[in-house]
Protein backbone atom coordinates (compact mmCIF):
# COMPACT_ATOMS: atom_id res chain seq x y z
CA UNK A 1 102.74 10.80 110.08
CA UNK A 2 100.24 11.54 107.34
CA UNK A 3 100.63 11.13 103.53
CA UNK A 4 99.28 12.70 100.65
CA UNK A 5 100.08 9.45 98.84
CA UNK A 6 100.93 5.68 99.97
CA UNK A 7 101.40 2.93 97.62
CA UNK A 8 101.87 -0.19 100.24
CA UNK A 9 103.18 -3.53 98.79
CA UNK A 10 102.73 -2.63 95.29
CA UNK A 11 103.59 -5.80 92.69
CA UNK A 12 103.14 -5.27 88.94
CA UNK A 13 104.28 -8.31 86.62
CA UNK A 14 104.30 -8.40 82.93
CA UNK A 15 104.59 -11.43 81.13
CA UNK A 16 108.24 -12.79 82.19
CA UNK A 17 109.46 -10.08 84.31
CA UNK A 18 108.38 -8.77 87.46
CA UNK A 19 108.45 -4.76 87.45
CA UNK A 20 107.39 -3.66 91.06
CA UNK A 21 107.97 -6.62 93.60
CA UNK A 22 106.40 -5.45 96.99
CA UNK A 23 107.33 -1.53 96.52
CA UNK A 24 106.30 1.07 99.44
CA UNK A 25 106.06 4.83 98.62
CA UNK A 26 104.83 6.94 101.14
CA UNK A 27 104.88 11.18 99.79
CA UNK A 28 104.65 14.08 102.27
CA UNK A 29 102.32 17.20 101.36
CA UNK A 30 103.78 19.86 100.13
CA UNK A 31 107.20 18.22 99.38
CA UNK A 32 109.03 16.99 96.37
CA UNK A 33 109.98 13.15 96.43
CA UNK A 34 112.51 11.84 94.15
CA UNK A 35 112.09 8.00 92.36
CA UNK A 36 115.18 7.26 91.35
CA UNK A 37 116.51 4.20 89.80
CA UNK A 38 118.47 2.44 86.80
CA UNK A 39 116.87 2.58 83.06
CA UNK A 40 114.27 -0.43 83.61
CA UNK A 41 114.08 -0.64 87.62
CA UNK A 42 110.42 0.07 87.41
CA UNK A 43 110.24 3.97 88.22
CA UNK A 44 107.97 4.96 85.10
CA UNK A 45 105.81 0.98 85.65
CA UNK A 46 105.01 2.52 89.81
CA UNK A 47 103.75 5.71 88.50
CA UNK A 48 101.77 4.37 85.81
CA UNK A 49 99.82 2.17 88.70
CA UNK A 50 99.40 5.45 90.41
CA UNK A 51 98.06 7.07 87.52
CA UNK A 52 95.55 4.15 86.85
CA UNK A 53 97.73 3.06 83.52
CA UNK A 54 98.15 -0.48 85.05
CA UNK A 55 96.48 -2.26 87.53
CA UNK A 56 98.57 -3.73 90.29
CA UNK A 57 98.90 -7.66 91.09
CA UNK A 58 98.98 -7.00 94.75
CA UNK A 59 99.34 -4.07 97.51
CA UNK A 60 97.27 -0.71 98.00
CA UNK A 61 97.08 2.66 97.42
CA UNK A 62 95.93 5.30 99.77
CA UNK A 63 95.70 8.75 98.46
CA UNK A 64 95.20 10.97 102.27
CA UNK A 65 94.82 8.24 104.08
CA UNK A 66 91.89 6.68 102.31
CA UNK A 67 92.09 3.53 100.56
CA UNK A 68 91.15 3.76 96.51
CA UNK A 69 90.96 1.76 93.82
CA UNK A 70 92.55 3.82 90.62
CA UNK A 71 90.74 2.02 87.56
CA UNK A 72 92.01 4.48 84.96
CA UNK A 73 93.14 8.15 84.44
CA UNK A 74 90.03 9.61 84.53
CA UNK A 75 89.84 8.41 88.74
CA UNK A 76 93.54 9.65 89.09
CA UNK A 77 92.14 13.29 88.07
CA UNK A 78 89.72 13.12 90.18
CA UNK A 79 91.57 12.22 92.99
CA UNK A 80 93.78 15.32 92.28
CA UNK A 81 96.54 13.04 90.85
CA UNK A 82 98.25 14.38 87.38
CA UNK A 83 100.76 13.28 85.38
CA UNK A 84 103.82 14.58 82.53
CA UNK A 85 104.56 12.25 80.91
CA UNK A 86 108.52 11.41 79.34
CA UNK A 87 107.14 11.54 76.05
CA UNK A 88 104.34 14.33 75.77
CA UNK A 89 100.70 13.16 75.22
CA UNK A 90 99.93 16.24 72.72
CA UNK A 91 98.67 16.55 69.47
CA UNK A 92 100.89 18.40 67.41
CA UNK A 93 98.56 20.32 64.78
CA UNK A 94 95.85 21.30 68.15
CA UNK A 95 96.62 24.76 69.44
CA UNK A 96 98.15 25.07 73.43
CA UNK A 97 94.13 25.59 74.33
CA UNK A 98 92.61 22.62 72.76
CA UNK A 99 95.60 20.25 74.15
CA UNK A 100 94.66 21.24 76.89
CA UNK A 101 91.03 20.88 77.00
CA UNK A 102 90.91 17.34 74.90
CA UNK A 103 88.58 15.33 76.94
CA UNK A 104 87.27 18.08 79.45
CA UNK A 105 86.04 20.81 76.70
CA UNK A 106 84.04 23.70 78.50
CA UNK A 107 80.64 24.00 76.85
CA UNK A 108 78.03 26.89 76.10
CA UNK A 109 74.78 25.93 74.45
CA UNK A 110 76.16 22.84 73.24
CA UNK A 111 79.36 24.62 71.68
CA UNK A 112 83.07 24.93 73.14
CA UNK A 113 83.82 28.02 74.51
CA UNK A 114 87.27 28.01 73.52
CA UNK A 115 87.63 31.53 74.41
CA UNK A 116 86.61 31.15 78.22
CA UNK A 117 88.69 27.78 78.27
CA UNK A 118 92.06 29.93 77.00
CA UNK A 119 91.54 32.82 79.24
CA UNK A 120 91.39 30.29 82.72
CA UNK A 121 94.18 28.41 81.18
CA UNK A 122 96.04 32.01 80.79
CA UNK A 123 95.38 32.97 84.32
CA UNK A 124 96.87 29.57 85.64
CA UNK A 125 99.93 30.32 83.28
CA UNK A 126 100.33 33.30 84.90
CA UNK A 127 99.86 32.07 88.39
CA UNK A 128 102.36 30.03 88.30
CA UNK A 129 105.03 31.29 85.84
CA UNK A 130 104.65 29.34 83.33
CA UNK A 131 104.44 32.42 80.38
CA UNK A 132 102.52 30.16 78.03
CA UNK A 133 100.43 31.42 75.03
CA UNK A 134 97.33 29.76 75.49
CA UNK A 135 97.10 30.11 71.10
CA UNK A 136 99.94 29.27 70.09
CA UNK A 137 100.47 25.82 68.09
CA UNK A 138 102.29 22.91 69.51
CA UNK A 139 104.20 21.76 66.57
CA UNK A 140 105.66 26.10 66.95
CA UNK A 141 106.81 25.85 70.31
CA UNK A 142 109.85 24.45 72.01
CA UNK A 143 110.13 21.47 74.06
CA UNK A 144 110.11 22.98 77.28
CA UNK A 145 107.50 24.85 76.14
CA UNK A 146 105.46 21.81 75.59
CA UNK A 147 106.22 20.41 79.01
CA UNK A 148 104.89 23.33 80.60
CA UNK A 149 101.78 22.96 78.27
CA UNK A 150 101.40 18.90 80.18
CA UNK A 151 102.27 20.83 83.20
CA UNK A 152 99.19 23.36 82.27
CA UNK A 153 96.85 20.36 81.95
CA UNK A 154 97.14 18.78 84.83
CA UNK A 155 96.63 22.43 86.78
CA UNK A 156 93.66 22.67 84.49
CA UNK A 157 92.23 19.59 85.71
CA UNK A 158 92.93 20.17 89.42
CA UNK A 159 96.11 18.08 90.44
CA UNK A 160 97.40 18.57 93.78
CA UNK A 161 99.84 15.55 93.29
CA UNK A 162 101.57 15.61 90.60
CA UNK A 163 104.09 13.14 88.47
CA UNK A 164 106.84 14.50 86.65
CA UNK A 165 108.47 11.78 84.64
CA UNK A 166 111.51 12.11 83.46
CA UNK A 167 111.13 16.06 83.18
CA UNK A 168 114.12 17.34 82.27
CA UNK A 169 115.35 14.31 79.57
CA UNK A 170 115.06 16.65 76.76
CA UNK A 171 115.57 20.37 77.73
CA UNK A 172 118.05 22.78 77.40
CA UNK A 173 120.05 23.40 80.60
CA UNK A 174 118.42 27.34 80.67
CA UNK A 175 114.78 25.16 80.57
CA UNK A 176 115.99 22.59 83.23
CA UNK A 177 116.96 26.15 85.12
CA UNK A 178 113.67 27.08 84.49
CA UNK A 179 111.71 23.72 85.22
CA UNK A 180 113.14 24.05 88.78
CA UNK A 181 111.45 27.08 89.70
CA UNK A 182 108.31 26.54 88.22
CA UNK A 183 108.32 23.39 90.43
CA UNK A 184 109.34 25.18 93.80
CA UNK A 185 106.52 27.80 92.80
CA UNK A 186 104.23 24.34 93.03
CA UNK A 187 105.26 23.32 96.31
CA UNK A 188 104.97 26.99 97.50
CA UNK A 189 101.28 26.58 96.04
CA UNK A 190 100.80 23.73 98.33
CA UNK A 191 100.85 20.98 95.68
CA UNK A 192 103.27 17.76 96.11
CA UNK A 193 105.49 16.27 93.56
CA UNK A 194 107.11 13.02 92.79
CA UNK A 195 110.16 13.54 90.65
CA UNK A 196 111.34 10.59 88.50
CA UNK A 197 114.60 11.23 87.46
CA UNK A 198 118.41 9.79 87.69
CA UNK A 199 119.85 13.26 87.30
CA UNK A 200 121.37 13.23 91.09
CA UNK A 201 122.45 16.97 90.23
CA UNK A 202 118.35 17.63 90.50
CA UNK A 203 117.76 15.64 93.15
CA UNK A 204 120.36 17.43 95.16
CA UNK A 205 118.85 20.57 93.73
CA UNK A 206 115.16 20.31 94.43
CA UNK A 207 114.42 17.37 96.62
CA UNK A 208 112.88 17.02 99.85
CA UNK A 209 113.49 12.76 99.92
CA UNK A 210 114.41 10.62 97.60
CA UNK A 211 112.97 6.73 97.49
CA UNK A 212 115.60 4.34 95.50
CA UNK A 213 114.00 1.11 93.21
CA UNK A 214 117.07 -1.49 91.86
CA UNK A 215 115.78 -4.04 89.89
CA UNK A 216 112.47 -3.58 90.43
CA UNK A 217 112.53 -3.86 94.25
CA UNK A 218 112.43 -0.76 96.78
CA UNK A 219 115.94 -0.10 98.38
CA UNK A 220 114.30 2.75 101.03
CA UNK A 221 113.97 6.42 101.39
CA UNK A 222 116.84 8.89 102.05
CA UNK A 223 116.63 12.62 103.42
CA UNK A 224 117.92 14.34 100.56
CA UNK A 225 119.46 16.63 103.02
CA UNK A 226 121.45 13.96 104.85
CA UNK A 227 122.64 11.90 101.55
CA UNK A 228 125.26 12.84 98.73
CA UNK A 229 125.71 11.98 95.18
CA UNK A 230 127.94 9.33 95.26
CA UNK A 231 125.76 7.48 98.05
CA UNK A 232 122.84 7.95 96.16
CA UNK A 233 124.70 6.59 92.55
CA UNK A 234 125.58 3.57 94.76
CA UNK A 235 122.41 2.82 96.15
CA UNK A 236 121.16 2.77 93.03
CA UNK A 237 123.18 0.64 90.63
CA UNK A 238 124.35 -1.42 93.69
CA UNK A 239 128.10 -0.64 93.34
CA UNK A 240 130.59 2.29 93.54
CA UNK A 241 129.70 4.83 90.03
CA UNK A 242 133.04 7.08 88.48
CA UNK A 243 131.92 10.22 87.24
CA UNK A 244 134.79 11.26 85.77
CA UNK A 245 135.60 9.15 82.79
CA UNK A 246 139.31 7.39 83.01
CA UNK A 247 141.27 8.15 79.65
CA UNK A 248 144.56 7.75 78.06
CA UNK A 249 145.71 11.13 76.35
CA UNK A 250 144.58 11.13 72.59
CA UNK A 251 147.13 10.28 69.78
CA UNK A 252 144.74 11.60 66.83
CA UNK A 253 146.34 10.76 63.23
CA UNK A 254 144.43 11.95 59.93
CA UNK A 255 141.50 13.58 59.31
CA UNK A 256 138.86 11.87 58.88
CA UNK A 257 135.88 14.45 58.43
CA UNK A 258 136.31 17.71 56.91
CA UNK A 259 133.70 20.31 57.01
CA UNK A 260 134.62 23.35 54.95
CA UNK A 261 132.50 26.29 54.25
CA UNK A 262 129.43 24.57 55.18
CA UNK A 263 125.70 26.41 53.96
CA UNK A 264 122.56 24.87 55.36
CA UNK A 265 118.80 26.09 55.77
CA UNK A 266 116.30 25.28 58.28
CA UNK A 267 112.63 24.41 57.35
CA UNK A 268 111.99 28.21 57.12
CA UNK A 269 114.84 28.90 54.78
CA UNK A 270 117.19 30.82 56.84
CA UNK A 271 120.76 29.80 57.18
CA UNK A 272 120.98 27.34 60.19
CA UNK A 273 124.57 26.19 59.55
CA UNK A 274 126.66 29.69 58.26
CA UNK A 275 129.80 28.91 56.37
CA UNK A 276 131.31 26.46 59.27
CA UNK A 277 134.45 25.14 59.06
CA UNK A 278 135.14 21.86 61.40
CA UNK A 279 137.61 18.86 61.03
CA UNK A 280 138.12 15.06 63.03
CA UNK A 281 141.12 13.30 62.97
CA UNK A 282 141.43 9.59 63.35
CA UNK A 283 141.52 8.64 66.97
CA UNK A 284 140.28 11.52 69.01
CA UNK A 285 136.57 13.02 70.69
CA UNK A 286 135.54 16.10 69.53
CA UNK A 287 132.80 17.64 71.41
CA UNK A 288 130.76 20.43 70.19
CA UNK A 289 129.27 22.66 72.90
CA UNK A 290 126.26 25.30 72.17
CA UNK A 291 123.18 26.53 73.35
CA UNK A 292 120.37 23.90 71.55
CA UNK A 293 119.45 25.71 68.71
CA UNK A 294 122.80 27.31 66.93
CA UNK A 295 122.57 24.77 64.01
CA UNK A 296 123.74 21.35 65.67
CA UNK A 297 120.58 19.82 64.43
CA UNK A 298 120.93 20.87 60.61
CA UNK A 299 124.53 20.26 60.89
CA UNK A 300 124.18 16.57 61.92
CA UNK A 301 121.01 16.18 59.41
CA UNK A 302 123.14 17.62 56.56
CA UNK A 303 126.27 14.92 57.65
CA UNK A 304 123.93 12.27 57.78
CA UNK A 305 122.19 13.33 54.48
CA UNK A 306 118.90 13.60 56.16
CA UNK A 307 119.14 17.10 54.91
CA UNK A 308 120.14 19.42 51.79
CA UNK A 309 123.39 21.11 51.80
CA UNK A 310 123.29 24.51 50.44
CA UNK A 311 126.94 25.31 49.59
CA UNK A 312 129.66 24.17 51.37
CA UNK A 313 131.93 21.16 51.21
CA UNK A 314 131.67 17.45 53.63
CA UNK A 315 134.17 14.98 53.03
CA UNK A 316 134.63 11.65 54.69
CA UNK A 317 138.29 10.23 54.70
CA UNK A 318 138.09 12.73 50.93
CA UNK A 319 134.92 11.52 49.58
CA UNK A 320 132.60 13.91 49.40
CA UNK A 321 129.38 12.82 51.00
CA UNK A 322 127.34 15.47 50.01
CA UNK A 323 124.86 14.23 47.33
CA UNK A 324 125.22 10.85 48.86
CA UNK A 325 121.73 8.77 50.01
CA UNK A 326 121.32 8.33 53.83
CA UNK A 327 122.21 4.36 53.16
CA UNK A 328 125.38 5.34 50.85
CA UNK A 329 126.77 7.76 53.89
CA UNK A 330 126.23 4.80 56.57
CA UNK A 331 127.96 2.48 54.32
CA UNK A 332 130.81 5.25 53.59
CA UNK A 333 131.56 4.32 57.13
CA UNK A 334 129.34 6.87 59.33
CA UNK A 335 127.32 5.66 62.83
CA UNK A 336 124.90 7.77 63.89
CA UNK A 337 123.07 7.93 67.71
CA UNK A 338 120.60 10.58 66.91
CA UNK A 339 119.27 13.10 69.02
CA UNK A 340 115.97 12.24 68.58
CA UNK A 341 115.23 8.31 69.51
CA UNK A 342 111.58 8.15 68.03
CA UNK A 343 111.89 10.09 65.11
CA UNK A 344 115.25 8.87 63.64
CA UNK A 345 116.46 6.01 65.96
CA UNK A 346 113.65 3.58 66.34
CA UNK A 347 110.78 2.05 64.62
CA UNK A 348 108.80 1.75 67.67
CA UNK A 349 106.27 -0.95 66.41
CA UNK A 350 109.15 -3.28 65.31
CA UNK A 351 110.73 -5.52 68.13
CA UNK A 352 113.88 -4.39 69.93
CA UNK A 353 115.93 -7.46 68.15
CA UNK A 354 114.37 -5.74 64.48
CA UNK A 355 115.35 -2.54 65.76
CA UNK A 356 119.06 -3.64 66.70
CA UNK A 357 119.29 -5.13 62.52
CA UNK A 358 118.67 -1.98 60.79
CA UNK A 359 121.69 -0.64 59.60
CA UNK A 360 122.78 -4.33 58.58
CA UNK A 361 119.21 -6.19 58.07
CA UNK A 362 120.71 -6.34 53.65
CA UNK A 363 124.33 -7.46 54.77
CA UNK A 364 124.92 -10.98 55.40
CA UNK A 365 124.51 -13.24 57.57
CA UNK A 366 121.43 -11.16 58.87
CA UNK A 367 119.79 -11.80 54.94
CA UNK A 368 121.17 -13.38 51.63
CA UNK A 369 119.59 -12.81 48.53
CA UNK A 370 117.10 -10.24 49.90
CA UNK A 371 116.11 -12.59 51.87
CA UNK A 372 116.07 -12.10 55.79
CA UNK A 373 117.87 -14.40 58.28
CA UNK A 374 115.90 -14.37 61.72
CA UNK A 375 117.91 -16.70 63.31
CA UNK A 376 120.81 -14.82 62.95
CA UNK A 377 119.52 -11.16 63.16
CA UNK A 378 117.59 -12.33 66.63
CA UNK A 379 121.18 -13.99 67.79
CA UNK A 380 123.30 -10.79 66.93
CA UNK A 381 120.47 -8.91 68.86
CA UNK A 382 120.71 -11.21 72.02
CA UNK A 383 124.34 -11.08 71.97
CA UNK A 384 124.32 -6.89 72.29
CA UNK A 385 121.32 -6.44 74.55
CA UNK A 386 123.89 -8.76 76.88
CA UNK A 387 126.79 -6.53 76.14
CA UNK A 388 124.89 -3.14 76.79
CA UNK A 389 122.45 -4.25 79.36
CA UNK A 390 119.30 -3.43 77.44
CA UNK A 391 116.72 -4.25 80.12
CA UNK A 392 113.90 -5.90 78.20
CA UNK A 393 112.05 -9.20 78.40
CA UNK A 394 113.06 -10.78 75.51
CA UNK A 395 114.81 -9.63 72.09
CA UNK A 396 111.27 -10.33 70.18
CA UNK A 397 109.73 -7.17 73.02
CA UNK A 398 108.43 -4.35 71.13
CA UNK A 399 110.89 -1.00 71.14
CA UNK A 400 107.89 0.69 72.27
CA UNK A 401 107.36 -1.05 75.38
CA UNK A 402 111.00 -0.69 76.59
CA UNK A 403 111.93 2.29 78.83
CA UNK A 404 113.40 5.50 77.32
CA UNK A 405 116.64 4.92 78.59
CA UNK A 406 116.64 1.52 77.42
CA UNK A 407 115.72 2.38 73.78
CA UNK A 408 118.52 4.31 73.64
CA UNK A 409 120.96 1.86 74.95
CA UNK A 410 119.80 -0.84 71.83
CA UNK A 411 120.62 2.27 69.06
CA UNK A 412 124.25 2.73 70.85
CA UNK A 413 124.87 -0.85 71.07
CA UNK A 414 123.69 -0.96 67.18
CA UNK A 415 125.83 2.12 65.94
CA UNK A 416 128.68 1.40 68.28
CA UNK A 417 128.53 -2.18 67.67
CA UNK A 418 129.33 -2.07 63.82
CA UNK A 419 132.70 0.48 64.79
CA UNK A 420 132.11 2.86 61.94
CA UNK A 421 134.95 5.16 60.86
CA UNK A 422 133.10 8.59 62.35
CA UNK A 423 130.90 8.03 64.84
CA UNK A 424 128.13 10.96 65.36
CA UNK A 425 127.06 10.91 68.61
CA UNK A 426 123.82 13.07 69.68
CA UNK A 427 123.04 13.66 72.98
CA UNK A 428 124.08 9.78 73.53
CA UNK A 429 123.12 9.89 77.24
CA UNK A 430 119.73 11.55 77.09
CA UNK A 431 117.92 9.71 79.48
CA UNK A 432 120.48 7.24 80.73
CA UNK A 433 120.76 6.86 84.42
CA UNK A 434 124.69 7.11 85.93
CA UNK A 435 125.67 3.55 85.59
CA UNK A 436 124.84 3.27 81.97
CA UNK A 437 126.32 7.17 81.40
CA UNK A 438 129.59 5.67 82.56
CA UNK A 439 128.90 2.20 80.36
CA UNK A 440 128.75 4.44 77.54
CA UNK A 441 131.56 7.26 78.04
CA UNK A 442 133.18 4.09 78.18
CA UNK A 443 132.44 2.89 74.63
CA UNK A 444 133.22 6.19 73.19
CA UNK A 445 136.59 6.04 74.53
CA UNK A 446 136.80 2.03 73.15
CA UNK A 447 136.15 3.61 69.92
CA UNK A 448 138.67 6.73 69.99
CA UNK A 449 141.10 4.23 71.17
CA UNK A 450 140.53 2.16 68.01
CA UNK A 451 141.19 4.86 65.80
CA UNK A 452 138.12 6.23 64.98
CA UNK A 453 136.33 9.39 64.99
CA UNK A 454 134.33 10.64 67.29
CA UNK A 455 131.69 13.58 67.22
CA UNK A 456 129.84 14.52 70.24
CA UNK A 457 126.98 17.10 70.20
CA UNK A 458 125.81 17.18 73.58
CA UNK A 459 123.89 19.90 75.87
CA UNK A 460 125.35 18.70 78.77
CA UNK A 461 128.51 20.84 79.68
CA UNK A 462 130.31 18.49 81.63
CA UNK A 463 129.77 15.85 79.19
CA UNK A 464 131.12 17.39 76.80
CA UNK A 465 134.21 18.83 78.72
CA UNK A 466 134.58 14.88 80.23
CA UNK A 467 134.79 13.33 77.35
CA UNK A 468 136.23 15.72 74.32
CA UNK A 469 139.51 15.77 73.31
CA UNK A 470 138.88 18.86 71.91
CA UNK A 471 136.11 20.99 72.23
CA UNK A 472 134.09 23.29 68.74
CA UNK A 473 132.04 25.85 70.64
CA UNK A 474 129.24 26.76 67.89
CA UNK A 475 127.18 29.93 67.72
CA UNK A 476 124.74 30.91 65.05
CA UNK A 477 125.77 28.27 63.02
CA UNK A 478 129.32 28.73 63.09
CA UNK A 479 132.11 27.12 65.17
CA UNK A 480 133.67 30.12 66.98
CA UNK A 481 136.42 28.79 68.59
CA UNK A 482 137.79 24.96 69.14
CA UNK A 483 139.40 25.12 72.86
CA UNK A 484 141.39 22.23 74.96
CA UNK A 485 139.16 20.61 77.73
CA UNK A 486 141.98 21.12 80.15
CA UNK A 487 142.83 24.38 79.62
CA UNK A 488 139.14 25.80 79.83
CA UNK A 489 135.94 26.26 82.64
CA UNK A 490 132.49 25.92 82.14
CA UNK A 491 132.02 29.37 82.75
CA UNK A 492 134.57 30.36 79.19
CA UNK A 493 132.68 27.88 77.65
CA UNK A 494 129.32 29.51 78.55
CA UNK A 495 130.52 32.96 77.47
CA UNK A 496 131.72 31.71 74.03
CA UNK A 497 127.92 29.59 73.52
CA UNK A 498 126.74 32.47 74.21
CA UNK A 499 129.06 34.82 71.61
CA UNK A 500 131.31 36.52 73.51
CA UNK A 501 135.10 36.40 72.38
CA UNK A 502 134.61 35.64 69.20
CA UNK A 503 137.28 33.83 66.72
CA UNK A 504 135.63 32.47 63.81
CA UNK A 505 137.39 29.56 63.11
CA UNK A 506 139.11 28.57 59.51
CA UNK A 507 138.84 25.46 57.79
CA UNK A 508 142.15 24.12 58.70
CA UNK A 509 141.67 23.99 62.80
């Protein structure tokens, strides 16, 4: 059998934990191989040896046949090897063209041609469906745009293998739709892919085989065709995974958030949130379903006082919060899992334990006087990376230097952990793998169950429909209907995201 790729033995260590012990790989041409694994098991680690990120301890690499040595990126390129990464490598204010170039620019007479460079990067758009405008700024264009603008630079540079990490982590389901497509039109091109994912919905999807890593050590390789989710889910977390959250019927009392007649602008000035009317009651989920983009960003920004209210009315337990600083709000009695981990969950320099004290770092016992308590904000930190199984080497590890999934586990077990009175949860399981997804359905429940209130904005359907004890479909900034989980399909649900059978919905609902 010959490989486009083999990575024999591989062992990568970082100082007290092992990542990779004694890993094989071994990818087909022209097929797409899943990595799949728990948060931490050393998926992202493997393909950052490949890429020439790290250097292994031990084992080899072959890349068709032919033993290398991959130093740094620059040899992975050349050996036809690319790479997206989970968190795109772009620079925000550089148009799709330059991204692109950065590193490899195209010269004439000693200048950049940046016109020749944006016409071959529009004919490999077009090639392979990837409709991107070669002009355009990043900071302008979506997300999934953006991916396909990594995707466009590792075409640019020649990749035949490429890495996908984590690709779908942060689109919309429409882009994850899309994604899929654009990555059979790859394989149809004759390129290869490794897929690192948990999503076993893609796997089943797109996948030719699928190698599993628990714990840093390689389980084996499946035929995707011969497997099933559940197998898979157990192979990887090393026990039997429920998908469908087990919960007592909800016995909401009063309201604890009311929403009435809510205004509020995006960055451009145009109504984001239109006159939307939404209430929570004490001891229940409510889930709000849309298509990303119908105002649940400026609706959570303007709860959380990240961002101005225009008109409108949002009252915790009846205080009005509007007006209210960002610290005032959390101290009202409002948690918040944002949407966005880097931008409003993390500061990604500080260490996880840091991280894990900074909605409480002022409060005793973590500081008295102003003055900070380490031994006390590193033990409370300890205590809930036990609790939520944040995989990380020590509470004094850097956020940054944690995986994705694992940086989001520390903000739950931080917002969760202090049991607010309305919990806003943001696409809480973005990037989790299954076990953890269950681990925290779990703790939303704990917290419903206490008698608090629960918001869920989530892009994920079934999450929403699993966990909600009632569900706010928004469109265009307003909530359009609020429907019962058990008496609705995924299909109504997509109709009403997308506007049809309208019933604007009146502050008392």
């Amino acid at each position: 059998m010959s490989y486009v790729i083999e990575m024999l033995g591989i062992r990568k260590e970082f100082p007290g934990i092992v990542a990779n012990d004694n890993i094989t790989l071994q990818v087909k041409k022209g097929e797409i191989h899943a990595l799949l694994g728990e948060n931490g098991a050393g998926k992202s680690t493997l393909m950052n040896v490949l890429f020439g990120l790290y250097q292994p301890e031990k084992g080899q690499i072959k890349v068709h046949g032919k033993e290398v040595k991959i130093t740094d990126p620059n040899v992975a390129n050349n050996l036809g090897i690319g790479m997206v990464h989970q968190h795109f490598m772009l620079v925000q204010n550089f148009t799709v063209t330059e991204n692109i170039i950065l590193g490899n620019e195209p010269t004439k007479a000693g200048k950049i041609n940046i016109k020749e460079a944006a016409k071959a990067i529009e004919d490999l758009s077009l090639k392979y469906g990837l409709a991107v405008d070669p002009y355009a700024k990043i900071e302008d264009i979506s997300v999934g745009m953006q991916q396909r603008v990594e995707i466009l630079k590792t075409l640019y540079r020649g990749a035949e293998i490429l890495i996908f990490d984590e690709p779908t982590a942060a689109l919309t389901p429409q882009e994850i739709t899309e994604l899929i497509e654009i990555m059979k039109r790859l394989i149809h091109e004759g390129k290869s892919i490794i897929l690192i994912t948990h999503k076993l919905k893609e796997i089943m999807a797109v996948c030719d085989r699928c190698t599993i890593i628990r714990k840093g050590v390689g389980i084996g390789t499946v035929e995707v065709s011969e497997t099933n989710p559940d197998e898979l889910a157990s192979l990887m977390v090393g026990r039997e995974v429920h998908f469908k959250t087990d919960k007592q019927e909800a016995k909401p009392t009063e309201e604890v958030l009311q929403i009435s007649h809510l205004v509020v602008e995006d960055s451009r000035g145009v109504a984001a949130v239109n006159d939307l009317n939404l209430s929570v009651r004490a001891g229940e989920i409510v889930g709000i379903a849309g298509v990303d983009g119908n105002g649940q960003t400026e609706l959570i920004e303007a709860i959380t006082g990240l961002r101005k209210v225009k008109s409108g009315s949002i009252q915790l337990n009846e205080k009005e919060l509007i007006g209210m600083k960002t610290r005032r709000i959390t101290e009202s009695g409002v948690g918040h899992i944002p949407q966005d981990r880097h931008k409003h969950g993390l500061v990604l320099d500080y260490t996880i334990g840091e991280n894990i004290a900074l909605q409480t770092y002022h409060q005793q016992p973590l500081s008295r006087k102003g003055i900070l308590n380490y031994k006390n904000i590193y033990e409370k930190a300890k205590s809930l990376i036990k609790e939520y199984d944040v995989r990380t080497p020590s509470e004094y590890t850097p956020a940054r230097a944690l995986s994705g999934g694992n940086q989001q586990k520390a903000i739950i077990a931080r917002e969760v952990d202090r049991s607010p009175n309305l919990l806003i949860a943001a696409q809480p399981t973005r990037g989790l793998d299954v076990g953890a997804i269950e681990f925290i359905h779990r703790k939303l429940v704990e917290e419903r169950d206490k008698g608090k209130a629960v918001l869920l904005v989530s892009l994920e359907l079934d999450e929403v429909m699993n966990l909600s004890d009632r569900i706010a479909v928004i469109y265009e900034g307003e909530i359009v209907d609020i429907v019962d989980p058990t008496q609705t399909s995924e299909q109504e649900l997509g109709l009403l995201m997308a506007g049809g059978q309208r019933k604007k919905v009146g502050e008392t609902s």
